[in-house]
PDB file of N, CA and C in Angstrom:
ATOM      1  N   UNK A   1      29.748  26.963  48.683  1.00  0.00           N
ATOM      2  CA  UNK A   1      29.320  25.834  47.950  1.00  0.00           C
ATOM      3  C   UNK A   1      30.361  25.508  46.908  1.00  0.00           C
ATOM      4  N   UNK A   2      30.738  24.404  47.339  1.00  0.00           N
ATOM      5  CA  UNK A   2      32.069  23.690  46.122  1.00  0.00           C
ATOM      6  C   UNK A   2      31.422  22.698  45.306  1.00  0.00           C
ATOM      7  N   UNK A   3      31.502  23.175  44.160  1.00  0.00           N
ATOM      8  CA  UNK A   3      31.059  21.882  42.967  1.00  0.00           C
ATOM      9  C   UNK A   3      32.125  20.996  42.829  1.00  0.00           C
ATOM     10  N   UNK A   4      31.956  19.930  42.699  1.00  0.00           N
ATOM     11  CA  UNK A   4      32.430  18.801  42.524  1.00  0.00           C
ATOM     12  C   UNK A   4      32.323  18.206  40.571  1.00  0.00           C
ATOM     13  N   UNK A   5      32.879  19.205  39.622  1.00  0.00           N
ATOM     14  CA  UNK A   5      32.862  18.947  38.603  1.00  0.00           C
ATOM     15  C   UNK A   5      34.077  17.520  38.500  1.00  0.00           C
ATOM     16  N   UNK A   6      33.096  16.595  38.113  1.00  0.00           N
ATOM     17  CA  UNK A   6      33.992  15.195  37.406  1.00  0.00           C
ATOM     18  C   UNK A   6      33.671  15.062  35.800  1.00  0.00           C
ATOM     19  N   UNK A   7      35.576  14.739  35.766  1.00  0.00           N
ATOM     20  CA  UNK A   7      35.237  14.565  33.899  1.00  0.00           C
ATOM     21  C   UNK A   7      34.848  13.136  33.747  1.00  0.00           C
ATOM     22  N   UNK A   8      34.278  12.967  33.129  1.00  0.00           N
ATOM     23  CA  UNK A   8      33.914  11.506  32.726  1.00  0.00           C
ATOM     24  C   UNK A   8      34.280  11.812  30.757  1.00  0.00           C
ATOM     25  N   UNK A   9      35.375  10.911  30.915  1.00  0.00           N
ATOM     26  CA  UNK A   9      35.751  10.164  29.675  1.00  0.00           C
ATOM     27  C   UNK A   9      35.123   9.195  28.940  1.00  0.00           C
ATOM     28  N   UNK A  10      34.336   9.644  27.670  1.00  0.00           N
ATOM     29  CA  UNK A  10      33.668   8.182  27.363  1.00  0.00           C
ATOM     30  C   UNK A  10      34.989   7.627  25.879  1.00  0.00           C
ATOM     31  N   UNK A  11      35.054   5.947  26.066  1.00  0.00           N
ATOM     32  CA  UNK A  11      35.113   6.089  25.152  1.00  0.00           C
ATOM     33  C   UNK A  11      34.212   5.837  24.156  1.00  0.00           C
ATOM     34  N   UNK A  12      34.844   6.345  22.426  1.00  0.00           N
ATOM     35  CA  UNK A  12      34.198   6.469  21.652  1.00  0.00           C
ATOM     36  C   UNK A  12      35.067   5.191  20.740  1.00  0.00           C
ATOM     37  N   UNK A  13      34.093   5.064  20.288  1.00  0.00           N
ATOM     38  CA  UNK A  13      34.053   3.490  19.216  1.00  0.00           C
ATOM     39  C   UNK A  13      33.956   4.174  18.093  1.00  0.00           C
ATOM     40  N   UNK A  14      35.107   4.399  16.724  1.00  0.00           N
ATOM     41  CA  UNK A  14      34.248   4.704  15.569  1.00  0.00           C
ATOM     42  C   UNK A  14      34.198   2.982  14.654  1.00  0.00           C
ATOM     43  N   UNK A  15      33.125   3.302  14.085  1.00  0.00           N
ATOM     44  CA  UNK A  15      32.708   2.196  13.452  1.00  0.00           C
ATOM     45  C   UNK A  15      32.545   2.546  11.728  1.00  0.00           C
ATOM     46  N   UNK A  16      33.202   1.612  11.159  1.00  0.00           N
ATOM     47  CA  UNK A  16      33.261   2.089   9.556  1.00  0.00           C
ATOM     48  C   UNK A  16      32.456   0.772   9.358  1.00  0.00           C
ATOM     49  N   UNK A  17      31.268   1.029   7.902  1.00  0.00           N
ATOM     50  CA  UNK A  17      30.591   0.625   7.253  1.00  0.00           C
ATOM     51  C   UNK A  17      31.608   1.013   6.000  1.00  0.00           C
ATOM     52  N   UNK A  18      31.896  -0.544   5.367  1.00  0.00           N
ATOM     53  CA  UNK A  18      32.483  -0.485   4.107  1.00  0.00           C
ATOM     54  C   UNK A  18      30.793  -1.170   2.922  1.00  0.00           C
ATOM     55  N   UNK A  19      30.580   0.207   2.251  1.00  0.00           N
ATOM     56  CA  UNK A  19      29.631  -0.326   0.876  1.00  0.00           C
ATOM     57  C   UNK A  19      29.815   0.073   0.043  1.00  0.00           C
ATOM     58  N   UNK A  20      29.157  -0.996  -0.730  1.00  0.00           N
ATOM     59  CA  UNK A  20      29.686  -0.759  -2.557  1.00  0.00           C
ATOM     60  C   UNK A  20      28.185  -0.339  -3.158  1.00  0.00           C
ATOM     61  N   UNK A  21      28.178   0.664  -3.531  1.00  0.00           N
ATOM     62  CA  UNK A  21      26.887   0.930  -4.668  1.00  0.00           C
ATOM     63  C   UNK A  21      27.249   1.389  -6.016  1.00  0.00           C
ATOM     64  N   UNK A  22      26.076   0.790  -6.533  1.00  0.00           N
ATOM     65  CA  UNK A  22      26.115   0.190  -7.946  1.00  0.00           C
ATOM     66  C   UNK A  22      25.412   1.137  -8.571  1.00  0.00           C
ATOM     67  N   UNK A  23      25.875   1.496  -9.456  1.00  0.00           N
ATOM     68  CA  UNK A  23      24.697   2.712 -10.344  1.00  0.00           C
ATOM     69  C   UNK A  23      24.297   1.819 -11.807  1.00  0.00           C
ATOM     70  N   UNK A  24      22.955   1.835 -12.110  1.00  0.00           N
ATOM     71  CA  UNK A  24      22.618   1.064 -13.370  1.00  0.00           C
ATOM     72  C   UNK A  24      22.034   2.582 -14.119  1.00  0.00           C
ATOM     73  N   UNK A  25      22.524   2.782 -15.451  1.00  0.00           N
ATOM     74  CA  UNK A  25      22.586   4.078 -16.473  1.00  0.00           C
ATOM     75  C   UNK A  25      21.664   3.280 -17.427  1.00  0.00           C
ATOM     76  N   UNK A  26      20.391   3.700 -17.958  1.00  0.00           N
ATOM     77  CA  UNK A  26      20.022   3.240 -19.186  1.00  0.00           C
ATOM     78  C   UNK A  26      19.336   4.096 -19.589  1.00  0.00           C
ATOM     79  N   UNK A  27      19.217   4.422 -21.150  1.00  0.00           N
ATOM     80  CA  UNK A  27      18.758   4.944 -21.654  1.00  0.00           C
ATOM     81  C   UNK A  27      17.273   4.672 -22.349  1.00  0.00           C
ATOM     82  N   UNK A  28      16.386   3.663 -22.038  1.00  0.00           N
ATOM     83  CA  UNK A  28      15.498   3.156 -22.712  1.00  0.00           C
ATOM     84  C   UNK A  28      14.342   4.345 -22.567  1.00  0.00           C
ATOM     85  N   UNK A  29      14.485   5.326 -20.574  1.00  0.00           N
ATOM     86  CA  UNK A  29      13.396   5.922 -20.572  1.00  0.00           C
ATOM     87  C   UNK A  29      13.683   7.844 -21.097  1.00  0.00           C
ATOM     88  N   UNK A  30      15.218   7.330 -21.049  1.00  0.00           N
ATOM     89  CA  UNK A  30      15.132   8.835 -21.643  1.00  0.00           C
ATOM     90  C   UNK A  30      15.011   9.123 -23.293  1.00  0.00           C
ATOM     91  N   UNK A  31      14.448  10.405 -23.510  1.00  0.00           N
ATOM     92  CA  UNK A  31      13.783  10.618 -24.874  1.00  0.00           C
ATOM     93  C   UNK A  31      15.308  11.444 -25.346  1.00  0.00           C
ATOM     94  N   UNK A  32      15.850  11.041 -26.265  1.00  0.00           N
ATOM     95  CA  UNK A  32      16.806  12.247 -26.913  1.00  0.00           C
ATOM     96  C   UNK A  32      16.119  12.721 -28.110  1.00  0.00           C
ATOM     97  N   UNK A  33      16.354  13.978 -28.726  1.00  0.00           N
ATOM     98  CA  UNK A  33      16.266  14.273 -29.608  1.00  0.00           C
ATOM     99  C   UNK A  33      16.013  14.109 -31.182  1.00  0.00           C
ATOM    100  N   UNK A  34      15.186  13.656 -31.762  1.00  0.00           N
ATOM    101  CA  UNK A  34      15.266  13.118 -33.035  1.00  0.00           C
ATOM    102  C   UNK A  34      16.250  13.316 -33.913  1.00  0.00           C
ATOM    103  N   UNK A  35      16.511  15.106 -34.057  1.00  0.00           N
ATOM    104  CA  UNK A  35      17.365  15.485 -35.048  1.00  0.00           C
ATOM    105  C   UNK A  35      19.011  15.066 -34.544  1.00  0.00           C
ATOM    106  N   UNK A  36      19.350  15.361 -33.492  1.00  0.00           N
ATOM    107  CA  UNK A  36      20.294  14.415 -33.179  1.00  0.00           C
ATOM    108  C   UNK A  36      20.429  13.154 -33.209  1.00  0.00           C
ATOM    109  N   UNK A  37      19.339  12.491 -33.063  1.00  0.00           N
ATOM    110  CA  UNK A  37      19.415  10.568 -33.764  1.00  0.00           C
ATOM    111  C   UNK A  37      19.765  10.530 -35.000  1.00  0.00           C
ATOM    112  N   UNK A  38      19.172  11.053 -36.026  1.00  0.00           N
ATOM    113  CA  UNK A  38      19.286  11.219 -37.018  1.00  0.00           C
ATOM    114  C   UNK A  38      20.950  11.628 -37.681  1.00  0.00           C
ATOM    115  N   UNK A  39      21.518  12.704 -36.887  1.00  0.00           N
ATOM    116  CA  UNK A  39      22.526  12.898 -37.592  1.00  0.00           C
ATOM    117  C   UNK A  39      23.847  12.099 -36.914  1.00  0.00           C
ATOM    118  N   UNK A  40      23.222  11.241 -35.321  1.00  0.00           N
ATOM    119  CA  UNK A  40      24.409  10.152 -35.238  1.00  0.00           C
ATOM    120  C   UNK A  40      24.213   9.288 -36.029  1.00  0.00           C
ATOM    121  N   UNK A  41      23.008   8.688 -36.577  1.00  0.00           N
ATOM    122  CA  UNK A  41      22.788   7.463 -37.710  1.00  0.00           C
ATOM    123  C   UNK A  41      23.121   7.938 -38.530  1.00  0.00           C
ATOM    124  N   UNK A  42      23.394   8.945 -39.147  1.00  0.00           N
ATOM    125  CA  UNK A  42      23.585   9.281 -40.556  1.00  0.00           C
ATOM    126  C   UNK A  42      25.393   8.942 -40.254  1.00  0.00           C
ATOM    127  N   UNK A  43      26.086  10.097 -39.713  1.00  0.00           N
ATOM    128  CA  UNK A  43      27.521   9.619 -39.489  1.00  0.00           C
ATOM    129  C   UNK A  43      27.909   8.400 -38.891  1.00  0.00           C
ATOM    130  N   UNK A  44      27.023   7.763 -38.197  1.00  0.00           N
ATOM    131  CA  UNK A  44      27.730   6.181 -38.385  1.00  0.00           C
ATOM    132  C   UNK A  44      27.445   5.270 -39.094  1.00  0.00           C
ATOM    133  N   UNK A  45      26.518   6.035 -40.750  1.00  0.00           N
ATOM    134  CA  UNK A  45      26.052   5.042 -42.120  1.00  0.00           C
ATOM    135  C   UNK A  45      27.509   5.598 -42.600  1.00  0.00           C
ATOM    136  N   UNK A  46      27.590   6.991 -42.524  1.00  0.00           N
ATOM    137  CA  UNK A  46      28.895   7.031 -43.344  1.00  0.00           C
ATOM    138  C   UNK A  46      30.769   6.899 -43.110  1.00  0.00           C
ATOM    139  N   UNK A  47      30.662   6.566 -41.632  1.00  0.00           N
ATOM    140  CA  UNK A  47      31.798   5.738 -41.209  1.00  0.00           C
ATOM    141  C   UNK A  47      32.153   4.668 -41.484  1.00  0.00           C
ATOM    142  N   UNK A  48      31.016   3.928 -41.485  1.00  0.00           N
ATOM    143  CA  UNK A  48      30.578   2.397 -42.044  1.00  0.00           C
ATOM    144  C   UNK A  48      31.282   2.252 -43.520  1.00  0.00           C
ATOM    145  N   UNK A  49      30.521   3.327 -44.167  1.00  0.00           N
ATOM    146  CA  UNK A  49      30.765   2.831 -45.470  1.00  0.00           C
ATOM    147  C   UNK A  49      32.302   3.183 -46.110  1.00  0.00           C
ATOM    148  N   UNK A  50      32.990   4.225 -44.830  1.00  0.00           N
ATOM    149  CA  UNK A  50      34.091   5.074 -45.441  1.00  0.00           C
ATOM    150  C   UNK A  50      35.234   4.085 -45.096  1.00  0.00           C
ATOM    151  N   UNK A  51      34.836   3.077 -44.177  1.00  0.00           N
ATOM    152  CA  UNK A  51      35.538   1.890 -43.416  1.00  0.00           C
ATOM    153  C   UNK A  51      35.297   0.718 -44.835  1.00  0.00           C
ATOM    154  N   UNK A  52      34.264   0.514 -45.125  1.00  0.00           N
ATOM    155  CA  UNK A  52      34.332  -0.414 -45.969  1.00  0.00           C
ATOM    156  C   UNK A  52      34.446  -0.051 -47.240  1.00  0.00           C
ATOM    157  N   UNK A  53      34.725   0.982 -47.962  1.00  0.00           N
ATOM    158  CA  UNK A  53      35.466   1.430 -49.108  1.00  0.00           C
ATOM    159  C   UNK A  53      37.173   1.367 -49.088  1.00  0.00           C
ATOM    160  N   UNK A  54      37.683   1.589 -47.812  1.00  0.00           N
ATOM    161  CA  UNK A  54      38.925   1.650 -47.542  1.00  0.00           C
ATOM    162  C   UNK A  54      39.252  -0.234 -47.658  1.00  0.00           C
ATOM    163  N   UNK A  55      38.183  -0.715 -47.287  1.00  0.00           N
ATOM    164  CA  UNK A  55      39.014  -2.199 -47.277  1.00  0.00           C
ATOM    165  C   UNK A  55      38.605  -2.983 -48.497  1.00  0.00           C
ATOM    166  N   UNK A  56      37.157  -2.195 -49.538  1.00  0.00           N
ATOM    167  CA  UNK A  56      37.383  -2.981 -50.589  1.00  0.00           C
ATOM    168  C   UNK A  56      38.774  -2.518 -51.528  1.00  0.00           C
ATOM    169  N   UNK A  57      39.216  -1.205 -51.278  1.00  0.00           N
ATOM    170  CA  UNK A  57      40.132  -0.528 -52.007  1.00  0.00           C
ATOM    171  C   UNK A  57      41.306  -1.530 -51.846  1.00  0.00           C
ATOM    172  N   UNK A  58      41.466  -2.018 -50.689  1.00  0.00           N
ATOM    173  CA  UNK A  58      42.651  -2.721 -50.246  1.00  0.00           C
ATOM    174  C   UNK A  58      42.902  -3.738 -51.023  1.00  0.00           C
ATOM    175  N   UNK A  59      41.341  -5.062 -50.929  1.00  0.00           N
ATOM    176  CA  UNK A  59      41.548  -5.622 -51.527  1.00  0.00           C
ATOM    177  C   UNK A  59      41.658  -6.028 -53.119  1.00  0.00           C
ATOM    178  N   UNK A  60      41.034  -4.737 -53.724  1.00  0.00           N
ATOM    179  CA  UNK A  60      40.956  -4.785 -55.442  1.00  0.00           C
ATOM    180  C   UNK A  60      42.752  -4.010 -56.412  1.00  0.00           C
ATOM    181  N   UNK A  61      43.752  -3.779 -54.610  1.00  0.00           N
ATOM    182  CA  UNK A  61      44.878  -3.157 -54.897  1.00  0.00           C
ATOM    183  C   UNK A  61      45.716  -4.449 -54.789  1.00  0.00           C
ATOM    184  N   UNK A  62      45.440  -5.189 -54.041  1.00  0.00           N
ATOM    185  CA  UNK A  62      45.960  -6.603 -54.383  1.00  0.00           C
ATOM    186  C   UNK A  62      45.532  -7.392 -55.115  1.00  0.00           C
ATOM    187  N   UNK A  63      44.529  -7.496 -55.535  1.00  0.00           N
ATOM    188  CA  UNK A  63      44.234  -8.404 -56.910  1.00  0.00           C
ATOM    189  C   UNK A  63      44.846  -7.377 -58.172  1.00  0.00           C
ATOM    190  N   UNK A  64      45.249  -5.836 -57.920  1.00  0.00           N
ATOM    191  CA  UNK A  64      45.964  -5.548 -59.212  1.00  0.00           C
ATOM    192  C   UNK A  64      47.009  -5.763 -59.418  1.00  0.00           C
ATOM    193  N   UNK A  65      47.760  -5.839 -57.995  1.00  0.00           N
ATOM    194  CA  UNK A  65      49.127  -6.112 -58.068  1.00  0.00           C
ATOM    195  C   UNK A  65      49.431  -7.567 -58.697  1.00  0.00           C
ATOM    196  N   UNK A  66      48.195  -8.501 -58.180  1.00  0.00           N
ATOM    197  CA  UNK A  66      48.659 -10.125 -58.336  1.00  0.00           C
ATOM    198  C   UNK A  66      48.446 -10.121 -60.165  1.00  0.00           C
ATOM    199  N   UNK A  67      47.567  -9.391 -60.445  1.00  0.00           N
ATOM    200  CA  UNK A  67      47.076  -9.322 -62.265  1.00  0.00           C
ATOM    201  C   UNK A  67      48.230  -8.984 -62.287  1.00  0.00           C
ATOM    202  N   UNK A  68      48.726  -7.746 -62.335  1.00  0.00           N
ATOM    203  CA  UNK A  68      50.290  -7.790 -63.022  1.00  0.00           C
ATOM    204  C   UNK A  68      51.111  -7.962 -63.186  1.00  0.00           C
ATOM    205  N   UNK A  69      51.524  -8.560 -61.792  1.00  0.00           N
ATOM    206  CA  UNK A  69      52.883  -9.765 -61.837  1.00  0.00           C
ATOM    207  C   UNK A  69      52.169 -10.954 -62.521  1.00  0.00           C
ATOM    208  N   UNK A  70      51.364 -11.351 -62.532  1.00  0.00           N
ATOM    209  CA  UNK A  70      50.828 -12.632 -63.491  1.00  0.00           C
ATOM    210  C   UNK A  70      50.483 -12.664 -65.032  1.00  0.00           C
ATOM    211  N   UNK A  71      50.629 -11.138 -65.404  1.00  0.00           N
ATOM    212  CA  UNK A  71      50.230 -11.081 -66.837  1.00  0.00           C
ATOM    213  C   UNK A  71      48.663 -11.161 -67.616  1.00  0.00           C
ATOM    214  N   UNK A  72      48.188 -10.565 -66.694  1.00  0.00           N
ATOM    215  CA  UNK A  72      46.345 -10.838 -67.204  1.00  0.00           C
ATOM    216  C   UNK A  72      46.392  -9.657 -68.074  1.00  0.00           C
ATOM    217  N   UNK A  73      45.080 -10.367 -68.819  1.00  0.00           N
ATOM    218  CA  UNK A  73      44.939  -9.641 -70.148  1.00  0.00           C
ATOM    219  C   UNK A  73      44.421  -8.320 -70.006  1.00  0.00           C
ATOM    220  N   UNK A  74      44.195  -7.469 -70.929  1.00  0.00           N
ATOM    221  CA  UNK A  74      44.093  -6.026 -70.444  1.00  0.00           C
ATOM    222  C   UNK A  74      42.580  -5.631 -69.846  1.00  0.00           C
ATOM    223  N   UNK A  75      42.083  -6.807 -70.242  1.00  0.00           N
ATOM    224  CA  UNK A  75      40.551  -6.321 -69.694  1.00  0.00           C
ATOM    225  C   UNK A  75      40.565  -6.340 -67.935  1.00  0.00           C
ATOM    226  N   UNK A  76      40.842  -7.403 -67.501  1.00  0.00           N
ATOM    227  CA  UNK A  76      40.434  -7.723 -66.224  1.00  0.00           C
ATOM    228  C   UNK A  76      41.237  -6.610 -65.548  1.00  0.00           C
ATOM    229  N   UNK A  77      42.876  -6.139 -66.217  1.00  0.00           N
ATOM    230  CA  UNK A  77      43.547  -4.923 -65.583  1.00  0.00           C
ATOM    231  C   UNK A  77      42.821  -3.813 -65.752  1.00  0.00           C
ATOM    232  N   UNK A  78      42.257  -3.323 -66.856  1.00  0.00           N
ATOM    233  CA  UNK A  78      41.081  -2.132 -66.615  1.00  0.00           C
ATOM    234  C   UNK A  78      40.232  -2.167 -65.773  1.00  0.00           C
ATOM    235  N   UNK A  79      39.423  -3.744 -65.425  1.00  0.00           N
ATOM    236  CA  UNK A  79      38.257  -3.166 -64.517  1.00  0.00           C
ATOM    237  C   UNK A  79      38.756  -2.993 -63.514  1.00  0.00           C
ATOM    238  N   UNK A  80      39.729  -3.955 -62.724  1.00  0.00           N
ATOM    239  CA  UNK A  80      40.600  -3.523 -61.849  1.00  0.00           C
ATOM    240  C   UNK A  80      41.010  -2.208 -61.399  1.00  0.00           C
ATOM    241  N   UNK A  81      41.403  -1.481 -62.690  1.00  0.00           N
ATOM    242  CA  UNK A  81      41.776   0.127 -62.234  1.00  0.00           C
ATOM    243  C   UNK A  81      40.214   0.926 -62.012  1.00  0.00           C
ATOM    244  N   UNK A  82      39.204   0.106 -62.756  1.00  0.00           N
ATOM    245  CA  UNK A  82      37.984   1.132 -62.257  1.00  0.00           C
ATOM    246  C   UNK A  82      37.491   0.942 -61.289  1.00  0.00           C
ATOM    247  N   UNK A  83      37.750  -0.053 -60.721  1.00  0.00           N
ATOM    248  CA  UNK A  83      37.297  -0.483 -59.463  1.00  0.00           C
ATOM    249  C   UNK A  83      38.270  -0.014 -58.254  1.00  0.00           C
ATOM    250  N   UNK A  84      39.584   0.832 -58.574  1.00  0.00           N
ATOM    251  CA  UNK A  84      40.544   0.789 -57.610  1.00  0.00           C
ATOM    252  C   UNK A  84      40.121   2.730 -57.845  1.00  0.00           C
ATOM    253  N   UNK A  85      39.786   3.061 -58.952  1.00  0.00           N
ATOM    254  CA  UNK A  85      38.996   4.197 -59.016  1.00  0.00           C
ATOM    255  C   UNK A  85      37.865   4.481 -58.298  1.00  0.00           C
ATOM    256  N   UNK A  86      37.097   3.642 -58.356  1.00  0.00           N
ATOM    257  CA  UNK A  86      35.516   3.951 -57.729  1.00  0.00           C
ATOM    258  C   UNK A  86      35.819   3.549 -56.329  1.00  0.00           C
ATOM    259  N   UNK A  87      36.350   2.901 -55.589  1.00  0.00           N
ATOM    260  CA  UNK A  87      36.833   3.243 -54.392  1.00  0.00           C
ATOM    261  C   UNK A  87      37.291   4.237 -53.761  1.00  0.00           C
ATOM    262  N   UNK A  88      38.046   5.039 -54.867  1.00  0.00           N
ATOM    263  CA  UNK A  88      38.772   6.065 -54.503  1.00  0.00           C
ATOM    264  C   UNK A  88      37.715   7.223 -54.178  1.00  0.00           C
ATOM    265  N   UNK A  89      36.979   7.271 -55.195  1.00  0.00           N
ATOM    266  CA  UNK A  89      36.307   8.342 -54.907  1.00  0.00           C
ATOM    267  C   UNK A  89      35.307   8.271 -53.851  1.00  0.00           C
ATOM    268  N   UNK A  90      34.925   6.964 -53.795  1.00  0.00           N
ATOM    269  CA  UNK A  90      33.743   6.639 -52.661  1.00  0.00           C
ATOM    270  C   UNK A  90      34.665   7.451 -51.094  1.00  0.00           C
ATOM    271  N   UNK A  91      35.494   6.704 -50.997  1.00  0.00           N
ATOM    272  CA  UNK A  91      36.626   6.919 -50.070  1.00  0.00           C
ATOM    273  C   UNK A  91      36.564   8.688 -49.742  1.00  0.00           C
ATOM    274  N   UNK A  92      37.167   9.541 -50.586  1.00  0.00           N
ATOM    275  CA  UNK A  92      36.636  10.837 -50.821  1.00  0.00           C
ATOM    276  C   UNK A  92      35.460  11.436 -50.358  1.00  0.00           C
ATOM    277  N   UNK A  93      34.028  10.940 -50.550  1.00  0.00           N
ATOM    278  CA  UNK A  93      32.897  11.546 -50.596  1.00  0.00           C
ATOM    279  C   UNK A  93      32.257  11.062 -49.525  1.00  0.00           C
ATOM    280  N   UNK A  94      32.938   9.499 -48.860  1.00  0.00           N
ATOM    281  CA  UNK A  94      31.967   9.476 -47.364  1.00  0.00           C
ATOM    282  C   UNK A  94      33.249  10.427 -46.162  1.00  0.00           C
ATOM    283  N   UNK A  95      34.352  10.142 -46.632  1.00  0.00           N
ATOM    284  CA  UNK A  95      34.979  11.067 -45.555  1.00  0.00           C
ATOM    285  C   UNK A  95      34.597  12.556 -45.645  1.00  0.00           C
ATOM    286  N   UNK A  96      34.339  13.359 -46.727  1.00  0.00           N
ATOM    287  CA  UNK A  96      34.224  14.560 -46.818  1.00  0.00           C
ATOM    288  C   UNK A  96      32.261  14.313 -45.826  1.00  0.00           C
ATOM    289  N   UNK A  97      31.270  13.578 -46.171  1.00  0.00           N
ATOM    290  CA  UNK A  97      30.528  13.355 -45.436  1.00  0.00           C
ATOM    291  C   UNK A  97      30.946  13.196 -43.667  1.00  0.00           C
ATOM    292  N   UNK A  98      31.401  12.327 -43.754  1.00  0.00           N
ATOM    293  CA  UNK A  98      31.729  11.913 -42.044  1.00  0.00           C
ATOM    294  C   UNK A  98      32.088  13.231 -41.795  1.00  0.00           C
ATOM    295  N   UNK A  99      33.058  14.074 -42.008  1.00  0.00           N
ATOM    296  CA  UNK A  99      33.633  15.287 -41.495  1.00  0.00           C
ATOM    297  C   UNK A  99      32.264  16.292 -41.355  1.00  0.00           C
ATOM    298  N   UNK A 100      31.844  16.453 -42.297  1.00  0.00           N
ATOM    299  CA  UNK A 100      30.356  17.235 -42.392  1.00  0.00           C
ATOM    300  C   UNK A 100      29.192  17.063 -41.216  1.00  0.00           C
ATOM    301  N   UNK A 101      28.796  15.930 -41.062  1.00  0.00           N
ATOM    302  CA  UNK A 101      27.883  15.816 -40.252  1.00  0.00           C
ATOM    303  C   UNK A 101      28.680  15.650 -38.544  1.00  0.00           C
ATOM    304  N   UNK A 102      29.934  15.370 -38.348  1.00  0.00           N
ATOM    305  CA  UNK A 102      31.105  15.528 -37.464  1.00  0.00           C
ATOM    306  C   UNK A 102      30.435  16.839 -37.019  1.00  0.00           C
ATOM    307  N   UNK A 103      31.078  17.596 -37.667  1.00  0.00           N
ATOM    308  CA  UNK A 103      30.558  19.267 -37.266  1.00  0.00           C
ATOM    309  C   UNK A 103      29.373  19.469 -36.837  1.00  0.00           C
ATOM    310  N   UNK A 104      28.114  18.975 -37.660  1.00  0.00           N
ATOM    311  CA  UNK A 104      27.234  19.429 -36.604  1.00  0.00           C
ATOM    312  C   UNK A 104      26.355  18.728 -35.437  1.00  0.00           C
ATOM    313  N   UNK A 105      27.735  17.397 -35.405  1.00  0.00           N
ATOM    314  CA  UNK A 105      26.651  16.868 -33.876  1.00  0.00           C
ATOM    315  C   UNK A 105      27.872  17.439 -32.654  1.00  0.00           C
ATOM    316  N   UNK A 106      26.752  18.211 -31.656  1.00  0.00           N
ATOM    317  CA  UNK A 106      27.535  18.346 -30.405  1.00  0.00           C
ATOM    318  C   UNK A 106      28.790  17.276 -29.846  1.00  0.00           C
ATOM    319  N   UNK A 107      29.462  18.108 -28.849  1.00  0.00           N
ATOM    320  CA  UNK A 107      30.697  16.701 -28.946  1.00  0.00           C
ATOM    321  C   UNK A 107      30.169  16.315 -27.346  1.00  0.00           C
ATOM    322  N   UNK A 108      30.037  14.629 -27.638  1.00  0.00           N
ATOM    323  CA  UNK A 108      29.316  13.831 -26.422  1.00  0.00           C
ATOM    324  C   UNK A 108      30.662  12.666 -26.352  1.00  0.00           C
ATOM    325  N   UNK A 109      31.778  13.331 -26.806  1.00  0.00           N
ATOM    326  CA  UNK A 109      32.675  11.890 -26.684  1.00  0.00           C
ATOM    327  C   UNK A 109      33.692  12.390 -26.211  1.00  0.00           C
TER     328      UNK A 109
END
C-alpha cells in the first residue's frame, strides 16, 4: 500500500488592521488623599506668592533707581527701601517655605 501524500500549499494572506486608540485619564473619580491635597495647595500658595514677591521686588527696584536719578525727596526714597526690604524678606520666608513643604510631598513630577 503506497500513500499518495500531496502537499497542498495554501496561500496565506496576512492582513494588517491599522488602529488608533485613545486613552481618556481623569481624575474626577479618583479619591487622592487629603493630606497630600493639602500640602500641594499649600506649596503652590507659596510658589505663588514667592513668584509674586520676586516681581513686586523688581518693580519697587526700579522705581528706586528712577527716585534717584530724579532726585526725590528722602521720604518717598525710604519707603522705597522698606518696601525693597519687605520684599526681601517675604522672598526669604516663602522660598524657605516652598523648599519645606517640597520635602514632604512625594515626588509625582
Amino acid at each position: 500500500m503506497a500513500g499518495n501524500n500531496q502537499t497542498v500549499q495554501k496561500s496565506k494572506k496576512e492582513e494588517k488592521e491599522e488602529m488608533k486608540v485613545e486613552f481618556t485619564v481623569s481624575t474626577e473619580g479618583k479619591e487622592q488623599d487629603p493630606k497630600l491635597q493639602e500640602l500641594q495647595k499649600r506649596r503652590a500658595t507659596y510658589r505663588a506668592n514667592l513668584s509674586y514677591a520676586v516681581q513686586m521686588q523688581d518693580k519697587y527696584a526700579v522705581e528706586y533707581t528712577e527716585a534717584m536719578q530724579a532726585g526725590a525727596d528722602q521720604l518717598t526714597i525710604d519707603k522705597l527701601e522698606l518696601k525693597l526690604a519687605e520684599q526681601k524678606l517675604r522672598i526669604e520666608f516663602y522660598r524657605e517655605k516652598s523648599l519645606k513643604w517640597k520635602r514632604k510631598l512625594p515626588v509625582t513630577e
